[in-house]
N, C-alpha and C. Protein backbone atom coordinates (compact mmCIF):
# COMPACT_ATOMS: atom_id res chain seq x y z
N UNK A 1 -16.98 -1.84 2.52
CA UNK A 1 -16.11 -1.00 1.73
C UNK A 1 -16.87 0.25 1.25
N UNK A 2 -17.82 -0.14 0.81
CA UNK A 2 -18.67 1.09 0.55
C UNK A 2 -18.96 2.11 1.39
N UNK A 3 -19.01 1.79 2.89
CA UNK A 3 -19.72 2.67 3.96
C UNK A 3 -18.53 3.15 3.99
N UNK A 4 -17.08 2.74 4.30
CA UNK A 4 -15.79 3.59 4.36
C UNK A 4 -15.55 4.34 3.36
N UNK A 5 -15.47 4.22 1.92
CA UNK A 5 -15.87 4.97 0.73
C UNK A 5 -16.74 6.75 0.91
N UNK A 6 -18.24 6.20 1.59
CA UNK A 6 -19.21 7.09 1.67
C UNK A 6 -18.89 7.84 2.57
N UNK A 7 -18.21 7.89 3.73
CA UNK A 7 -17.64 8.58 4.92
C UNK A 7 -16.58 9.49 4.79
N UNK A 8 -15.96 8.96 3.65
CA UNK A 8 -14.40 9.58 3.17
C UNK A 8 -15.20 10.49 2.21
N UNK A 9 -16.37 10.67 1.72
CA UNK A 9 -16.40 11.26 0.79
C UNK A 9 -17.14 12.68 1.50
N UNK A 10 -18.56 11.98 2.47
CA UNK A 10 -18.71 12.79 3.26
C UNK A 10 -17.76 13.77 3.75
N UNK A 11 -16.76 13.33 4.37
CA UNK A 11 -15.51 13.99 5.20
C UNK A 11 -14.90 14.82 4.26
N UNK A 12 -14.77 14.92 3.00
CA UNK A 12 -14.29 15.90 2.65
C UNK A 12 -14.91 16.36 1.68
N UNK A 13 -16.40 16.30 1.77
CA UNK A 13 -17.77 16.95 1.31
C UNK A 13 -17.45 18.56 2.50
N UNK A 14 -17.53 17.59 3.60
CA UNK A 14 -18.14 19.14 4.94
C UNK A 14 -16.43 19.66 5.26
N UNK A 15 -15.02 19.88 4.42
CA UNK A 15 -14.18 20.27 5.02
C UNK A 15 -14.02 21.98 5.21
N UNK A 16 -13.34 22.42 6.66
CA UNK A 16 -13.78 23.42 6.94
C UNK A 16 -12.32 23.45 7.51
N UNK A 17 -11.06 23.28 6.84
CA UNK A 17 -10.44 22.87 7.41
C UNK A 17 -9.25 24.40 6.74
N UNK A 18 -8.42 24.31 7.78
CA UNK A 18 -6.95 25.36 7.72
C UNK A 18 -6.12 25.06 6.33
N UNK A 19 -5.39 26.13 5.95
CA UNK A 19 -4.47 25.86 4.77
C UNK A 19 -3.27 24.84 5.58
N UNK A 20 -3.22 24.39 4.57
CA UNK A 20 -2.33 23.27 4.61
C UNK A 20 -1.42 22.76 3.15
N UNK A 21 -2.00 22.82 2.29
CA UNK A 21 -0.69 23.10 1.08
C UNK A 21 -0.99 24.42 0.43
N UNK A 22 0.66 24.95 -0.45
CA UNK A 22 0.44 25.97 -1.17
C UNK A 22 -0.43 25.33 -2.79
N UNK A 23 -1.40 26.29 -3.31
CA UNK A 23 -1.65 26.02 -4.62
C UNK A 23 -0.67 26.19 -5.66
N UNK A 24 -0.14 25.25 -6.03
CA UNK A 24 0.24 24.90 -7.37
C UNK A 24 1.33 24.19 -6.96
N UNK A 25 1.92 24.25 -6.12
CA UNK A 25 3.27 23.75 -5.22
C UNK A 25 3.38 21.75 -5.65
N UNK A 26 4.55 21.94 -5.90
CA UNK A 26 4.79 20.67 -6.08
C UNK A 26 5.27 20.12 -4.59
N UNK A 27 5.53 18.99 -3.81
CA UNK A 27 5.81 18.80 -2.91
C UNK A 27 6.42 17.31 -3.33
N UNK A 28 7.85 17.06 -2.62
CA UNK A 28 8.92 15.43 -2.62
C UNK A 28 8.85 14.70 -1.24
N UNK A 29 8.32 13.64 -1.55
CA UNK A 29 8.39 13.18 0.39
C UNK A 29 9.20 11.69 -0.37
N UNK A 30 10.58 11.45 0.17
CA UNK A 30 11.10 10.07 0.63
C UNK A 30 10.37 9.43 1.53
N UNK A 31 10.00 8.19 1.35
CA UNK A 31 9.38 7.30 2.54
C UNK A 31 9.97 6.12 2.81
N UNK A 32 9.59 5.29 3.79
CA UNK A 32 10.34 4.14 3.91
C UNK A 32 9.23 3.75 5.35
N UNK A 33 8.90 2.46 5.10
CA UNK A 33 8.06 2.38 6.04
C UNK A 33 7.83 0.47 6.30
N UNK A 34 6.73 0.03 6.55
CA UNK A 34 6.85 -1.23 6.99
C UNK A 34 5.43 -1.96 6.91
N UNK A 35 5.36 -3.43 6.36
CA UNK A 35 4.04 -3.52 5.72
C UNK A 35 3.75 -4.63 6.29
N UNK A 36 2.60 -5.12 6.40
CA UNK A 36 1.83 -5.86 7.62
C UNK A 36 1.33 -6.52 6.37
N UNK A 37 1.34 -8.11 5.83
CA UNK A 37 0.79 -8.15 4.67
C UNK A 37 0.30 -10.07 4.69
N UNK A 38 -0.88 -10.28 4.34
CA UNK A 38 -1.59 -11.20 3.85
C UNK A 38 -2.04 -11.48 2.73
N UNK A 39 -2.28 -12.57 2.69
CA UNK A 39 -3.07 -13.24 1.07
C UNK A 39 -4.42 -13.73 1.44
N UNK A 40 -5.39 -12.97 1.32
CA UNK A 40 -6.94 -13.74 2.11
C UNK A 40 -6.83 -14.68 1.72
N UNK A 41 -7.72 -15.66 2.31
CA UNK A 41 -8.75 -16.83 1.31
C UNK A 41 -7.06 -18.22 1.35
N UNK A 42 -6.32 -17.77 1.94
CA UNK A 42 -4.80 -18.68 1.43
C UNK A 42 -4.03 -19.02 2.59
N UNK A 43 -5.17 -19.13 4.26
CA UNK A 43 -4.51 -19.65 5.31
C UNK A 43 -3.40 -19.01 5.89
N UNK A 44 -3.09 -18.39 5.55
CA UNK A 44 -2.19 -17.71 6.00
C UNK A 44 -2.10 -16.50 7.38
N UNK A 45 -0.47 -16.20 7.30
CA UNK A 45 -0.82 -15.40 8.73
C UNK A 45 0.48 -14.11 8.31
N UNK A 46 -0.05 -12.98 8.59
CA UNK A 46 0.89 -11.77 8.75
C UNK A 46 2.19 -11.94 8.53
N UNK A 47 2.63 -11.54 7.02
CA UNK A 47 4.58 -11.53 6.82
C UNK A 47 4.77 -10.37 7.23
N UNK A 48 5.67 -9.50 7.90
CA UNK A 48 6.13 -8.20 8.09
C UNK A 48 7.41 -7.92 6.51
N UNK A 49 7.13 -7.27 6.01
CA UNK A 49 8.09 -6.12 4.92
C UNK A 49 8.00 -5.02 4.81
N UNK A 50 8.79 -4.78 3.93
CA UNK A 50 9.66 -3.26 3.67
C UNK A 50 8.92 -2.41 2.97
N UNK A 51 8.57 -1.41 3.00
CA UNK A 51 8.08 -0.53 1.22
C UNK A 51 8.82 0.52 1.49
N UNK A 52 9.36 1.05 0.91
CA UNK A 52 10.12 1.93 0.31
C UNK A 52 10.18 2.81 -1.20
N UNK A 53 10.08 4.42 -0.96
CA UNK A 53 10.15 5.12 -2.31
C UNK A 53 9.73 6.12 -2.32
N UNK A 54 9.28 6.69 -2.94
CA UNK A 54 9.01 8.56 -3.29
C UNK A 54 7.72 8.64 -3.20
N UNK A 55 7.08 9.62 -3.10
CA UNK A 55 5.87 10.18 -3.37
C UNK A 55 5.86 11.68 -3.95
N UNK A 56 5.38 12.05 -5.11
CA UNK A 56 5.17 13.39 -5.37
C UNK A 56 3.49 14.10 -5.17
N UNK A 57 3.37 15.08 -4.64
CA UNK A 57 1.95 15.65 -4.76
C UNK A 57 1.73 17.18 -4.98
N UNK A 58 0.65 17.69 -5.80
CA UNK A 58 0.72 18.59 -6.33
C UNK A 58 -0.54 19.28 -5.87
N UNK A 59 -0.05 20.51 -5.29
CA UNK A 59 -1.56 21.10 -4.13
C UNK A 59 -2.67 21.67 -5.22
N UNK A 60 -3.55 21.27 -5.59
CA UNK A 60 -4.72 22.00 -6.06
C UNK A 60 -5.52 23.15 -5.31
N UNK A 61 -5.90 23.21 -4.34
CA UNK A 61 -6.07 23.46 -3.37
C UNK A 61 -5.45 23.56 -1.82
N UNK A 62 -5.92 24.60 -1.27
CA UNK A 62 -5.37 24.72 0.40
C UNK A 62 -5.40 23.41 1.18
N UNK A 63 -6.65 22.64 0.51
CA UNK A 63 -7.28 21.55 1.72
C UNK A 63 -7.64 20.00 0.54
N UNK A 64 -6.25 20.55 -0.62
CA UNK A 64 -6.48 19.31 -1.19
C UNK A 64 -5.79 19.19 -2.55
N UNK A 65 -4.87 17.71 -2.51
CA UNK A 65 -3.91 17.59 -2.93
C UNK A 65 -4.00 15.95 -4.00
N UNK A 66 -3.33 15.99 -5.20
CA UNK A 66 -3.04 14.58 -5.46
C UNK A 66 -1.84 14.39 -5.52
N UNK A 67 -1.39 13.21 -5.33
CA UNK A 67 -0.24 12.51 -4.78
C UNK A 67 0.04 11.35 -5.97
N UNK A 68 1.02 11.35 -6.46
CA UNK A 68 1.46 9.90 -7.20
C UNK A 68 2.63 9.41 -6.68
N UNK A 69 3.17 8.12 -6.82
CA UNK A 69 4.65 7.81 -6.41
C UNK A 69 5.29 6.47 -6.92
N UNK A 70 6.08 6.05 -6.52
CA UNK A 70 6.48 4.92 -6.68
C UNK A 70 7.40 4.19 -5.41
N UNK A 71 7.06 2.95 -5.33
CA UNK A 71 7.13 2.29 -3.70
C UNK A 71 7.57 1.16 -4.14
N UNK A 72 8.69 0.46 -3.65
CA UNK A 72 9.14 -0.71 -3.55
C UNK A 72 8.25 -1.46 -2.48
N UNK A 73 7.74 -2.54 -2.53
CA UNK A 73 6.89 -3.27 -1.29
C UNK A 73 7.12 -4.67 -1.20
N UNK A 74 7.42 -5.20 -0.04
CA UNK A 74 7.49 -6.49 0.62
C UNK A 74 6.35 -6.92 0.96
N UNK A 75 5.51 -8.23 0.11
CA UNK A 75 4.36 -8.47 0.57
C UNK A 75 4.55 -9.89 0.40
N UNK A 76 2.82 -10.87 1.22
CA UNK A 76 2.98 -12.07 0.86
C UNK A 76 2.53 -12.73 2.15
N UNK A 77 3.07 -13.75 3.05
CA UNK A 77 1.92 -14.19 4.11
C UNK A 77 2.88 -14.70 4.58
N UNK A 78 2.99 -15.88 6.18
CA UNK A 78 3.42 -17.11 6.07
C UNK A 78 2.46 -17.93 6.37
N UNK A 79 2.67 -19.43 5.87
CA UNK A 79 1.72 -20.36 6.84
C UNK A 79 1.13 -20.39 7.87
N UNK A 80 -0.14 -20.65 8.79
CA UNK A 80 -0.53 -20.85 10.25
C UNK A 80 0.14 -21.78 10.69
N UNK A 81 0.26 -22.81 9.81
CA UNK A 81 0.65 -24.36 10.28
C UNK A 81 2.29 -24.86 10.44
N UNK A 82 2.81 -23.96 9.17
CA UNK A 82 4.21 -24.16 9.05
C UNK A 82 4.77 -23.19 8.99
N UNK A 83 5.57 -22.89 10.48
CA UNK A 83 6.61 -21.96 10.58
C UNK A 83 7.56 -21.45 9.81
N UNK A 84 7.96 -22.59 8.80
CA UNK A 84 9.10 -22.84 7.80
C UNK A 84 8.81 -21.91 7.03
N UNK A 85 7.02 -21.97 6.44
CA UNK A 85 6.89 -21.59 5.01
C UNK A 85 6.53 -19.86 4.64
N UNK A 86 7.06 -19.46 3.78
CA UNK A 86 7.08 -17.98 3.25
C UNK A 86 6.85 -17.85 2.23
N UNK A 87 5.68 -17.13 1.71
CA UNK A 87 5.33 -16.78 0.25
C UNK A 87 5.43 -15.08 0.45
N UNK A 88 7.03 -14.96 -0.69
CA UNK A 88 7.34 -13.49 -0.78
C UNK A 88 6.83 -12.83 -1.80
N UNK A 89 6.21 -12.15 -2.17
CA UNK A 89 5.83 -11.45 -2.95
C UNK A 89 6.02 -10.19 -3.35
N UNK A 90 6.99 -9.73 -3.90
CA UNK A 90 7.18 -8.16 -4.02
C UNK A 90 7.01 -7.34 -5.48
N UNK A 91 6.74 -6.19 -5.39
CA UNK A 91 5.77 -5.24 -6.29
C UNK A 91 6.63 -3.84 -6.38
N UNK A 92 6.46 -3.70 -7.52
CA UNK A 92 6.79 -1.92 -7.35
C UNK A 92 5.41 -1.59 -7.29
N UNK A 93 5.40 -0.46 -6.30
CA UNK A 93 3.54 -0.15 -6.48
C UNK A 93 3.81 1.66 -7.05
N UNK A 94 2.61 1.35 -7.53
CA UNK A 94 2.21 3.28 -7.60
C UNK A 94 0.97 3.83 -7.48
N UNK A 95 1.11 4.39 -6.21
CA UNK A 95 -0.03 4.34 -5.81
C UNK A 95 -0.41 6.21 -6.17
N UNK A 96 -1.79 6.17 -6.54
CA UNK A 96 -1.83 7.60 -6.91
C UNK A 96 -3.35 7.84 -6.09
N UNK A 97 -2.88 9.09 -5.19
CA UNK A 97 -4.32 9.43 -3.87
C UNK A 97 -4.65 10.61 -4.13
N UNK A 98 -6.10 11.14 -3.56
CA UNK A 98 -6.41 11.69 -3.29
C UNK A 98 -6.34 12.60 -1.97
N UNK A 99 -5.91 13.51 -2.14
CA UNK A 99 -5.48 13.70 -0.76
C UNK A 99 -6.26 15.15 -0.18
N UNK A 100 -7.25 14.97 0.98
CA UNK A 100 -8.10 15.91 1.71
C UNK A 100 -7.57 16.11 2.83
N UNK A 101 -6.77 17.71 2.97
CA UNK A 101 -6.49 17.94 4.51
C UNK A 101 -7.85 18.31 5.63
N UNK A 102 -8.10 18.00 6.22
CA UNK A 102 -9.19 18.04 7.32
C UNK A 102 -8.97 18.92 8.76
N UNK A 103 -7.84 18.98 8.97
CA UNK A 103 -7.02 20.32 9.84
C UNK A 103 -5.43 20.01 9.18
N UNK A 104 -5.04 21.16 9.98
CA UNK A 104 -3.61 21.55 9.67
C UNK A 104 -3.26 19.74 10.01
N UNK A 105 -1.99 19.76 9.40
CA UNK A 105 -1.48 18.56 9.43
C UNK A 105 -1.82 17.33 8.84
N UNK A 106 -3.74 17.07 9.34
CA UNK A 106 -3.89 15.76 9.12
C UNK A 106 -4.82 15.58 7.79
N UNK A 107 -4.47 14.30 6.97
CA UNK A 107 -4.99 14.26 5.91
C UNK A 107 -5.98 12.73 5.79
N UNK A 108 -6.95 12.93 5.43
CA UNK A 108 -7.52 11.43 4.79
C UNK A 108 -7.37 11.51 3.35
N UNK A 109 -6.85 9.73 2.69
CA UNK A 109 -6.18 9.62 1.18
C UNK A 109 -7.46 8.25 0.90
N UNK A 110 -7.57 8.87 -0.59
CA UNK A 110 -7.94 7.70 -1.08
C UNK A 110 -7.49 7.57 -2.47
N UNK A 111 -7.59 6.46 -2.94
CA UNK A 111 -6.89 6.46 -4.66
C UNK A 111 -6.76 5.00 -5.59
N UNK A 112 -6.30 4.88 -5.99
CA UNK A 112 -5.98 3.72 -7.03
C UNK A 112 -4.34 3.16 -7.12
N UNK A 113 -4.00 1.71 -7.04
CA UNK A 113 -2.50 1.59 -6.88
C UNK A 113 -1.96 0.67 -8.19
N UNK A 114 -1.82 0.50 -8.71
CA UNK A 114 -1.54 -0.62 -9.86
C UNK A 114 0.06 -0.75 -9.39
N UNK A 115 -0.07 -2.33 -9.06
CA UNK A 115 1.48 -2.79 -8.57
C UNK A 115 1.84 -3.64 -9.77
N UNK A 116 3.19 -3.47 -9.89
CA UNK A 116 3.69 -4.77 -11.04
C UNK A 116 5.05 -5.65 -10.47
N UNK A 117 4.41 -7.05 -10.55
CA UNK A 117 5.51 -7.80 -9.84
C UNK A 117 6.72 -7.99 -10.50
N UNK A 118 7.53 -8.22 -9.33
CA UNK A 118 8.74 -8.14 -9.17
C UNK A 118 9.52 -9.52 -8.68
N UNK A 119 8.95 -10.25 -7.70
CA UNK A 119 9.78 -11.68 -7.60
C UNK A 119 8.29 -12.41 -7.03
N UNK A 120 8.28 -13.70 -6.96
CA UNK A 120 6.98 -13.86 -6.10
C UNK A 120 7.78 -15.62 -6.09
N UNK A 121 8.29 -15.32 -4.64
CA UNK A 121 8.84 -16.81 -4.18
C UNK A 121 8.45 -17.68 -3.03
N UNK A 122 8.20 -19.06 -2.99
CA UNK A 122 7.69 -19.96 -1.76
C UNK A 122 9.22 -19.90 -1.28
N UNK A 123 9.09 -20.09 0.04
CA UNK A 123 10.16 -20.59 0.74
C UNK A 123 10.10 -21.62 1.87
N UNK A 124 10.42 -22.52 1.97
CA UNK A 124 9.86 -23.61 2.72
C UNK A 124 11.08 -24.66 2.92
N UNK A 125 10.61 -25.69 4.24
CA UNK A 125 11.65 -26.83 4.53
C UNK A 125 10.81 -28.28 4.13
N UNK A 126 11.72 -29.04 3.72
CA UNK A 126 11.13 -30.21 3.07
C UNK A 126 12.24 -31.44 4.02
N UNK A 127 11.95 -32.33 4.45
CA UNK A 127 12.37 -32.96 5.38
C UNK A 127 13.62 -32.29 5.53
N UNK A 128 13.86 -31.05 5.92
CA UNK A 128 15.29 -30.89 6.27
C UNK A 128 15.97 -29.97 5.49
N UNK A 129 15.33 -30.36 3.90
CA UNK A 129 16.50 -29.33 2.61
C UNK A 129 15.53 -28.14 2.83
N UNK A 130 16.32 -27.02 2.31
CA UNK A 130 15.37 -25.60 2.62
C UNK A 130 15.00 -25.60 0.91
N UNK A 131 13.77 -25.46 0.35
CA UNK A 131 13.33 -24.56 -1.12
C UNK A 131 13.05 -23.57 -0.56
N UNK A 132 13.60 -23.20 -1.94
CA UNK A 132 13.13 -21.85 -2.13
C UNK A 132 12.72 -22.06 -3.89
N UNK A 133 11.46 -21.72 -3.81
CA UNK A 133 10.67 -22.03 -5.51
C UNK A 133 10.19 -21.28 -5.97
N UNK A 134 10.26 -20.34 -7.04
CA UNK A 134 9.85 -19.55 -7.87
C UNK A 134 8.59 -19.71 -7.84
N UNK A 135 7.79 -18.59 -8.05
CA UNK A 135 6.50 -18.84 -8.47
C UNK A 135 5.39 -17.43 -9.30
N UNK A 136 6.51 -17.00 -9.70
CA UNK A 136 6.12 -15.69 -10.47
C UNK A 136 5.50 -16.06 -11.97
N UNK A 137 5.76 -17.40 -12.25
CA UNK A 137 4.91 -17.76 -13.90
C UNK A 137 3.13 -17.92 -13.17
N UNK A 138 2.97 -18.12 -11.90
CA UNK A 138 1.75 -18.62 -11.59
C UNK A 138 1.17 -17.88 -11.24
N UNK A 139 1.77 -16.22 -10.93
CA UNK A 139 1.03 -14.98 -10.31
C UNK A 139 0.77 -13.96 -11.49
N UNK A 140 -0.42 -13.41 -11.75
CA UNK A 140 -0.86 -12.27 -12.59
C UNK A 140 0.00 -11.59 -12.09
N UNK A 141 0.82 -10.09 -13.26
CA UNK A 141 1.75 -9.97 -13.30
C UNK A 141 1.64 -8.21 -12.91
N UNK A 142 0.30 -8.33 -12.54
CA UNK A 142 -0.43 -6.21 -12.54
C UNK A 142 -1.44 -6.99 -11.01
N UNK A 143 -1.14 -6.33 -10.29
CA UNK A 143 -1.85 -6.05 -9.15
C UNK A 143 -2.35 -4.45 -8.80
N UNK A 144 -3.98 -4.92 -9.02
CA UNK A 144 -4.61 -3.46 -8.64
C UNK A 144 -5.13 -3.19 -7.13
N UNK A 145 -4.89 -2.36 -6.34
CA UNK A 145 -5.51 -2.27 -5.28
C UNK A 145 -6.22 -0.66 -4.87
N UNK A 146 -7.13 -0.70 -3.72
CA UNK A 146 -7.56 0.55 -3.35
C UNK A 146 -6.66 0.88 -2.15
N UNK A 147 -5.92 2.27 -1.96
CA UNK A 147 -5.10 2.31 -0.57
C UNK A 147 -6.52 3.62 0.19
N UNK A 148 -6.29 3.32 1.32
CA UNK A 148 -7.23 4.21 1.91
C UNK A 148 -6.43 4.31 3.30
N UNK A 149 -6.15 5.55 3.58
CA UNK A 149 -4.93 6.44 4.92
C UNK A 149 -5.20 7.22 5.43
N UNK A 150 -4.90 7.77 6.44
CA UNK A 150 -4.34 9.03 6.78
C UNK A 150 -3.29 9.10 7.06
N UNK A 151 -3.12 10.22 7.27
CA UNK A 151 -1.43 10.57 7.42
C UNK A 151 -1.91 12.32 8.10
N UNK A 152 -0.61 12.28 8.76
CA UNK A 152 -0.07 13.47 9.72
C UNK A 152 1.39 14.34 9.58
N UNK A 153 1.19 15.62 9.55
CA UNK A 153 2.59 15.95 9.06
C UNK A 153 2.85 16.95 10.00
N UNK A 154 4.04 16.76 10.30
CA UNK A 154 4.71 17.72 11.82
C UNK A 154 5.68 17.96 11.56
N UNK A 155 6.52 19.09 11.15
CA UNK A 155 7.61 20.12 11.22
C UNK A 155 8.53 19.05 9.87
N UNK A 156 7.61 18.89 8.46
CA UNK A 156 7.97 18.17 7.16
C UNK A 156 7.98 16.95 7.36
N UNK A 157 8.08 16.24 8.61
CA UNK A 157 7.84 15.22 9.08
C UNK A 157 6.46 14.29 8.56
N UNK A 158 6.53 13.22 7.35
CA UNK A 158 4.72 13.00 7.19
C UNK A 158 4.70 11.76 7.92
N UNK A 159 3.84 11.22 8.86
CA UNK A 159 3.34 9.72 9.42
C UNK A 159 2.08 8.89 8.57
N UNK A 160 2.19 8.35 7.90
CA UNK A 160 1.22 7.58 7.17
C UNK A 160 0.84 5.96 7.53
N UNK A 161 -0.49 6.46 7.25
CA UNK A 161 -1.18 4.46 7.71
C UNK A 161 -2.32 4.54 6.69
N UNK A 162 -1.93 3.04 5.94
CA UNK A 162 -2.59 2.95 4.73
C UNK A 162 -3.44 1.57 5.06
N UNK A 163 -4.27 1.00 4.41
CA UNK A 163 -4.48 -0.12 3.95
C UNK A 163 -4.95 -0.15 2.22
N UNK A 164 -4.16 -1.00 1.92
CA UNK A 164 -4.19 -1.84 0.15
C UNK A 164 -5.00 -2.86 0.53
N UNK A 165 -6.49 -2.52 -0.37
CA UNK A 165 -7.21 -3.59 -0.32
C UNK A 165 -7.27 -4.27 -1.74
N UNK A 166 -6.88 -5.84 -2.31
CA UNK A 166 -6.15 -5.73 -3.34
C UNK A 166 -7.44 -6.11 -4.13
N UNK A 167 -7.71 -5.78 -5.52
CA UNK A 167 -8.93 -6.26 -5.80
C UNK A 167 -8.89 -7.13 -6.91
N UNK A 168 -7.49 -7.24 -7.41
CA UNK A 168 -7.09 -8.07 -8.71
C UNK A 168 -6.33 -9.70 -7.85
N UNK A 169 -7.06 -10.82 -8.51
CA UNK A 169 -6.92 -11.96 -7.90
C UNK A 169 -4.96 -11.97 -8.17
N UNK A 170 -4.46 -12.96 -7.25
CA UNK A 170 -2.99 -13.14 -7.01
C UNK A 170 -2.78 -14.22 -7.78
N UNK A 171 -3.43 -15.35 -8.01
CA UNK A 171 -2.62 -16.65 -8.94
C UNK A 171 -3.86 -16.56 -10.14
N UNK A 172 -3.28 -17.02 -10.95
CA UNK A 172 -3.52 -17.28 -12.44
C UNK A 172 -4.06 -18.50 -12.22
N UNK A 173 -3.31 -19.52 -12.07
CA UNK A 173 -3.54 -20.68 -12.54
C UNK A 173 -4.21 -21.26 -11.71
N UNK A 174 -5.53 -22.54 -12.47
CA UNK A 174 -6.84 -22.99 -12.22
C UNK A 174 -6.28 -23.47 -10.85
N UNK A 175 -5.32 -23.95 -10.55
CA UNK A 175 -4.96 -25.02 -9.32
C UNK A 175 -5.05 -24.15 -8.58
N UNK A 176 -4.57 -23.09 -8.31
CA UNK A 176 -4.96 -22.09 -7.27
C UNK A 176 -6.48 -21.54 -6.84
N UNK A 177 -6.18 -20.92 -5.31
CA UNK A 177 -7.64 -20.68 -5.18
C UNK A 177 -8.00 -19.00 -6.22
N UNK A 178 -8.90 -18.47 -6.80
CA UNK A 178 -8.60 -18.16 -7.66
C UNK A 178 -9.17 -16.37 -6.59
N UNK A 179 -9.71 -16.33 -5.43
CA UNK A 179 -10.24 -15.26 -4.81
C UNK A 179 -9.08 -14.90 -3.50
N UNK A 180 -7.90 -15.25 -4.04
CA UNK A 180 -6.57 -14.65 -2.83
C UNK A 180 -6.46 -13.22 -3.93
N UNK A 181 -6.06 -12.69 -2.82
CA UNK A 181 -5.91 -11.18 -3.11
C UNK A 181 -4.83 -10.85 -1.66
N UNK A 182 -4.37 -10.14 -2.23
CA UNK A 182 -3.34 -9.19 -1.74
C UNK A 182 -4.01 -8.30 -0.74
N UNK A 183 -3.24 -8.31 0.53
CA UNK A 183 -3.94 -7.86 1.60
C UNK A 183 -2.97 -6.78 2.59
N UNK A 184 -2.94 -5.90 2.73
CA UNK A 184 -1.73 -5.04 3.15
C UNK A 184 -2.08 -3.89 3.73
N UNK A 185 -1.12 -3.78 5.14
CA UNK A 185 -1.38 -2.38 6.14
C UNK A 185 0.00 -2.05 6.65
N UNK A 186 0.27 -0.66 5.68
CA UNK A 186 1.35 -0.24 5.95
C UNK A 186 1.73 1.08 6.54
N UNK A 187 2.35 1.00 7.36
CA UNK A 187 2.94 2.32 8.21
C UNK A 187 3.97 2.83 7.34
N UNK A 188 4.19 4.08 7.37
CA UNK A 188 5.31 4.57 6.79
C UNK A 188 5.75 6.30 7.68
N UNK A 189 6.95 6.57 7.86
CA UNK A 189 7.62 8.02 8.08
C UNK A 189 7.80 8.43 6.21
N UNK A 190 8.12 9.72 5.61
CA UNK A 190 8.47 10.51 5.04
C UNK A 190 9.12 11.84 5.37
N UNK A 191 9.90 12.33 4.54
CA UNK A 191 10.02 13.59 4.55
C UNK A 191 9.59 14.99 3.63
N UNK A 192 8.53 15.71 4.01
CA UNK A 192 8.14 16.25 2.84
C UNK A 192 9.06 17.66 2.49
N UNK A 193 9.43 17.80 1.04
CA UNK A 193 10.06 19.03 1.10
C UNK A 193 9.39 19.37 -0.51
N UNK A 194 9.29 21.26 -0.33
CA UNK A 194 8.45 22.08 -1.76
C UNK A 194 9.59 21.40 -2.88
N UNK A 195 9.30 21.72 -4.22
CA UNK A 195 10.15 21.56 -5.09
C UNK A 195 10.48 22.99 -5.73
């Protein structure tokens, strides 16, 4: 994590790069995109969900921008073993980046996300009956993560690929393993328009 950290920082230590936002310009991008998401350490295997929501960013610079927003997200795992079973987990996130254009178009992001849950349900078959079991009293209720992206923008068009590396543990309680964390790689389209 660190060497990706030190590279990103490098990278937009040496930028030599084209204008790409106006200074002072506020900028609205709608997104809606699709999230690739695990629980380390918790057996599990790749749930596919939704994130969805706004992003605002405000150009400081030609070749560099911060970004805040708010994102609806589908996260959580299923079993290796049991097809049946689904642990849903969903978050409003807000993720707030750093954002270094490096040429026209393309940007590397880094930043801070503080998610706050929203439902966090097992879903599973038990000889036959389907549960579905709450389990949001057993999950810390603030999920912090680091998102680290790029993204590409073509005729307002933005393409973004993130990973949320989550760094705030997922269950509370002793019975759980207490080093699952939230694990997530999400694609997303936007549309960016000035304000």
């Amino acid at each position: 994590m660190k060497k990706i950290l030190m590279i990103a920082a490098m990278m937009v230590a040496t930028l030599s790069a084209s204008a790409q936002n106006e200074v002072g310009q506020f900028t609205l991008k709608p997104m809606v995109g699709l999230n690739l998401a695990n629980i380390t350490n918790n057996d599990g295997k790749i749930k596919v969900g939704v994130a969805a929501g706004v992003e605002a960013e405000y150009g400081i610079t030609e070749t560099f921008g911060i970004t805040a927003g708010v994102l609806y997200s589908m996260q959580g795992c299923k079993d290796k073993d049991n097809s049946d079973f689904k642990s849903n987990v969903d978050y409003i996130n807000i993720p707030i980046l750093a954002n270094a254009y490096l040429f026209k178009g393309f940007a590397v992001k880094v930043g801070l996300q503080p998610g706050f849950l929203v439902r966090a349900k097992e879903k599973y078959s038990n000889g036959g009956i389907a549960v579905d079991r709450d389990m949001k009293e057993f999950c810390n209720k603030v999920d912090l993560s680091i998102p680290l992206g790029i993204s590409y923008e073509y005729a307002n068009f933005v393409f973004d690929a993130r990973y949320n590396w989550g760094l705030t543990k997922l269950f509370k309680d002793d019975a759980r393993d207490k080093k699952s964390h939230n694990s997530v790689f999400m694609l997303s389209v936007g549309y960016k328009f000035a304000l």
